[in-house]
Protein backbone atom coordinates (compact mmCIF):
# COMPACT_ATOMS: atom_id res chain seq x y z
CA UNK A 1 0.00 0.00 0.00
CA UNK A 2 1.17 3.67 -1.03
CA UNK A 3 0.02 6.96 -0.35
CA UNK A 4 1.15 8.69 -3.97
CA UNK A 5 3.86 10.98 -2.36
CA UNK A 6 6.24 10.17 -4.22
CA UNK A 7 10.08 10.10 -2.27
CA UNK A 8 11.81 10.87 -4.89
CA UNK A 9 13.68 9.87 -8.67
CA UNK A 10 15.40 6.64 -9.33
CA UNK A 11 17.47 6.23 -11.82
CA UNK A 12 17.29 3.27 -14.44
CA UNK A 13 21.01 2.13 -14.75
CA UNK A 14 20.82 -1.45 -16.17
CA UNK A 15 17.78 -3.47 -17.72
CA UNK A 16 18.12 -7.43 -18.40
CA UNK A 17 15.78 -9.42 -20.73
CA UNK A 18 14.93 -13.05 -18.74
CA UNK A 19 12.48 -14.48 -21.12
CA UNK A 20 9.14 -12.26 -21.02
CA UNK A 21 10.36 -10.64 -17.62
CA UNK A 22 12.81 -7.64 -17.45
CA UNK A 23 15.25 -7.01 -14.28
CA UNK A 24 15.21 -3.39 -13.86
CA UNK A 25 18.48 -2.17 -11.71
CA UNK A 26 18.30 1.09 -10.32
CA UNK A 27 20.06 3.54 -8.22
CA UNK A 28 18.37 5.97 -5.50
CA UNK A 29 19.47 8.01 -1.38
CA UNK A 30 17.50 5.13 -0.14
CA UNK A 31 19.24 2.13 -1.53
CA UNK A 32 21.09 1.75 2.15
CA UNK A 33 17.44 1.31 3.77
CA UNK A 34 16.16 -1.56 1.36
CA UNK A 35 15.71 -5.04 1.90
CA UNK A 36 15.21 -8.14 -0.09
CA UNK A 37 11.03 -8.66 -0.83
CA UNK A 38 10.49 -5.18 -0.03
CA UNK A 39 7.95 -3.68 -1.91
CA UNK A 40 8.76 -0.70 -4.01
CA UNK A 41 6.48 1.55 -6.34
CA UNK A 42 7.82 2.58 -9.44
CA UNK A 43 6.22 4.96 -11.59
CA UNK A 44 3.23 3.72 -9.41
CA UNK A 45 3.61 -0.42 -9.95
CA UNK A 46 4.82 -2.12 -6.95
CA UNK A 47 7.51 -4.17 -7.47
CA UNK A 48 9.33 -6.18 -5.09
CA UNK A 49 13.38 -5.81 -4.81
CA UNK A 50 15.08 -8.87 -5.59
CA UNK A 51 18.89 -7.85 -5.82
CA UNK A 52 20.91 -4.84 -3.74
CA UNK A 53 24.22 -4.83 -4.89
CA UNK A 54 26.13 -1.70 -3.31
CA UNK A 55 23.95 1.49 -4.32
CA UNK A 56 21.95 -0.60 -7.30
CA UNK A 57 18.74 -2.44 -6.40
CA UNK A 58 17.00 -4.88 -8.57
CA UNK A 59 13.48 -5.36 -9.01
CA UNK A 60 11.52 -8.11 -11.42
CA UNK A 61 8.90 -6.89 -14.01
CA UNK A 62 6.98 -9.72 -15.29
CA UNK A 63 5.68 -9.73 -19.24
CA UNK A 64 1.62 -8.98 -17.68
CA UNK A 65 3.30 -5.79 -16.11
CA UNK A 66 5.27 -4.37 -18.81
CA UNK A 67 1.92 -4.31 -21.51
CA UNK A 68 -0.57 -2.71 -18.61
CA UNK A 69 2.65 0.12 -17.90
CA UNK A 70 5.00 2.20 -19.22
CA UNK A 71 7.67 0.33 -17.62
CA UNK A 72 8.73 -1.47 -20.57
CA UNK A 73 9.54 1.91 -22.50
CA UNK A 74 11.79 2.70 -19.81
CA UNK A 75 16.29 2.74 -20.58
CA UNK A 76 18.79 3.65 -19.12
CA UNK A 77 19.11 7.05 -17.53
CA UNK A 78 15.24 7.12 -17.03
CA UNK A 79 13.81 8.69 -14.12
CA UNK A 80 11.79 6.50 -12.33
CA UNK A 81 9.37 8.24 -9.41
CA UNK A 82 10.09 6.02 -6.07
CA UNK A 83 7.87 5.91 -3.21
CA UNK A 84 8.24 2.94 -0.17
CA UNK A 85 4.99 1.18 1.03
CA UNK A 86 3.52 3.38 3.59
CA UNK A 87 3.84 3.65 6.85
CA UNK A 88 0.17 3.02 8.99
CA UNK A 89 1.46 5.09 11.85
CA UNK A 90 1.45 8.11 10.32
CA UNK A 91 -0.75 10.79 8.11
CA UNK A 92 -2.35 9.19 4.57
CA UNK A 93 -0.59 12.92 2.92
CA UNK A 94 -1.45 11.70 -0.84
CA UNK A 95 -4.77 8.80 -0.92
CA UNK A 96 -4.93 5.01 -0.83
CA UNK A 97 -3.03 4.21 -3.60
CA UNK A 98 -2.50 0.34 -4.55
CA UNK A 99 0.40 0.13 -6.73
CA UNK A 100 -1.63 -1.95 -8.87
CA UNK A 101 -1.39 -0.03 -12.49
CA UNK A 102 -4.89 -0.08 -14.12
CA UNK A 103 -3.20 0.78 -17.57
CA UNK A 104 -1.38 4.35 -19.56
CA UNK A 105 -2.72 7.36 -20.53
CA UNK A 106 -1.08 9.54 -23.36
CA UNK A 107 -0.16 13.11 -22.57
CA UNK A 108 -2.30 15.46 -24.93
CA UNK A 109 -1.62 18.95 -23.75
CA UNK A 110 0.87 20.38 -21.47
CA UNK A 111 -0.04 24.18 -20.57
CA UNK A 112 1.68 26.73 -18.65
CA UNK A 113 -0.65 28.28 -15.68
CA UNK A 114 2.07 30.89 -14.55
CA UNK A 115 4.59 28.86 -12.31
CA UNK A 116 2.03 25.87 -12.24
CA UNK A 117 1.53 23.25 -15.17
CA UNK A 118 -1.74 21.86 -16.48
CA UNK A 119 -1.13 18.55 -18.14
CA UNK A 120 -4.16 16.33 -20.09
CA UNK A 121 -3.86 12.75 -20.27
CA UNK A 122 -6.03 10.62 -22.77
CA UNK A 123 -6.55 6.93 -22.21
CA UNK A 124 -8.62 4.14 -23.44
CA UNK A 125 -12.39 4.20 -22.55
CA UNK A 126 -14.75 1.29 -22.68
CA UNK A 127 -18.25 1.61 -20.89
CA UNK A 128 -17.42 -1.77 -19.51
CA UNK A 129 -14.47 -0.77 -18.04
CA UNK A 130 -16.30 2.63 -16.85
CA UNK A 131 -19.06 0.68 -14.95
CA UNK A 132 -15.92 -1.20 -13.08
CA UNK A 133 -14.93 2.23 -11.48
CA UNK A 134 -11.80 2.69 -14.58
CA UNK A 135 -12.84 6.32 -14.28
CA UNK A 136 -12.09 9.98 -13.13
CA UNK A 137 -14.21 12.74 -11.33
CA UNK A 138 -14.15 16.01 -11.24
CA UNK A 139 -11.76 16.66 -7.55
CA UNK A 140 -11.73 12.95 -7.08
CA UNK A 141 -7.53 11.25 -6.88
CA UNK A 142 -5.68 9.72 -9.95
CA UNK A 143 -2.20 8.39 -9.65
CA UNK A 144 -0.14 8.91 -12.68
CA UNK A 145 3.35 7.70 -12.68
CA UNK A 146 2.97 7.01 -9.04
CA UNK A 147 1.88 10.69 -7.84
CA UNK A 148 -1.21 11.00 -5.83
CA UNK A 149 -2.98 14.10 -7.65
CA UNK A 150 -6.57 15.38 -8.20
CA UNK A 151 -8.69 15.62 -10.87
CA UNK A 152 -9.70 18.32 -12.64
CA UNK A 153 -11.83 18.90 -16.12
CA UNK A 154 -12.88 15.28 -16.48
CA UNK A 155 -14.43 14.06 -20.03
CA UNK A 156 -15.28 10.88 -20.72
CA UNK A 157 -11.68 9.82 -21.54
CA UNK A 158 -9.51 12.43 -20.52
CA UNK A 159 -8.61 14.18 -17.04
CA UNK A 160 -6.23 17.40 -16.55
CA UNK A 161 -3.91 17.45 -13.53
CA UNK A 162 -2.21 20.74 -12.74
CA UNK A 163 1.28 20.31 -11.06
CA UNK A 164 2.92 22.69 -9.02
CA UNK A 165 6.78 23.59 -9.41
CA UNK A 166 7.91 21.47 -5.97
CA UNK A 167 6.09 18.18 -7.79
CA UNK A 168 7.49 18.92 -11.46
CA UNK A 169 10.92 19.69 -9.57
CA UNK A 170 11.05 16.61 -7.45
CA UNK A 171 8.92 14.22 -10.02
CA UNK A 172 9.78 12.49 -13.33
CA UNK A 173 6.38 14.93 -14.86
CA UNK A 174 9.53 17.04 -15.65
CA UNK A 175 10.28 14.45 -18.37
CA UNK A 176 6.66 14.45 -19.38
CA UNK A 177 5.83 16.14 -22.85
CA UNK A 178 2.91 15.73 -25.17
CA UNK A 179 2.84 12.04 -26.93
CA UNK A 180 4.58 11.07 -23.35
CA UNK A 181 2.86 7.79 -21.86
CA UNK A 182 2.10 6.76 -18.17
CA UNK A 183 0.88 4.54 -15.83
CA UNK A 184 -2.82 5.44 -14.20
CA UNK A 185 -4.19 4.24 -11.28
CA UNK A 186 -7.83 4.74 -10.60
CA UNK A 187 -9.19 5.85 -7.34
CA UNK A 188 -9.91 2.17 -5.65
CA UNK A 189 -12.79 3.73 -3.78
CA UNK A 190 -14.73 4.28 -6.89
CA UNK A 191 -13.99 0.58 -7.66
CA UNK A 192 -15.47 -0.47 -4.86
CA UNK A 193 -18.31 1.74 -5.34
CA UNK A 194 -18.79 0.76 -8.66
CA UNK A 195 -18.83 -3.14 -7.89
CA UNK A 196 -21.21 -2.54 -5.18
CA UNK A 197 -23.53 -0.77 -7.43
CA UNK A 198 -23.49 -3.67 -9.79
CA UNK A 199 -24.48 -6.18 -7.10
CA UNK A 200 -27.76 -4.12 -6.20
């Protein structure tokens, strides 16, 4: 479990092919702090570290992971946004946040607001998928790339976040540019919500 605050930017330094999986080594402050099976979100999927070899850490991403993310677009010298599983002794500072990537949304528009950035993201809509909860709402949370942010200027298959300069500082969204593709985690509250309508 995460709370999309993201700590801050890995940094992709080796990938290795092992049949449909890829090995993902990275480097981050925190490396020190990690333990084998630890769970890690990156870019908002959790993975779980496999390998810590000095200031590297490994982490697995199976084939079912790399077509539902962006993960598999990533190489070397990527920024990667990092965030530890949460603490439950603390305050929830972003939302409940899974690390269980519902799929990737396209950047469409990427607008200056005078210090602040307003980015759209477009991503694949099916009513289907809509009635599940695979939706956003106008103030409701979205994690995209692993950053807990809120929705604003919701359509039917596109949501606007606006960033301010500590996030874009401290966040890969300074990478992002229109045609740029991330990972998008629905609110799990609507999920729920949604699922319990459908049983009525």
């Amino acid at each position: 479990m995460f709370s999309g605050i993201v700590e801050e930017m890995a940094t992709v330094v080796a990938l290795r092919r092992d049949g449909g999986n890829v090995d993902f080594t990275l480097t981050c402050s925190f490396v020190g702090e990690l333990k084998i099976d630890q769970s890690v979100s990156h870019n908002g999927v959790c993975l779980t570290v496999v390998a810590i070899d000095g200031d590297h850490y490994t982490v697995t991403a199976m084939r079912e992971t790399l077509e539902r993310s962006n993960l598999g677009l990533l190489q070397v010298g990527d920024h990667v946004n990092v965030e530890r599983s949460m603490l439950m002794n603390g305050r929830l500072d972003g939302h409940i946040v899974q690390g269980h990537v519902d799929g990737t949304a396209r950047c469409t528009e990427k607008v200056d607001a005078d210090g602040s950035t307003y980015f759209t993201f477009q991503y694949a809509y099916s009513r289907e998928m809509a009635r599940r909860g695979y939706f956003t709402v106008d103030k409701g949370s979205v994690t995209v790339n692993g950053v807990s942010l809120t929705v604003c200027n919701p359509t039917e298959d596109t949501f606007q976040v606006a960033i301010i300069p500590y996030t874009m500082e401290n966040t890969n969204f300074q990478d992002i540019e229109v045609g740029t593709v991330v990972n998008v985690e629905f609110d799990i509250l609507g999920k729920y919500i949604a699922r319990l309508q459908s049983l009525v």
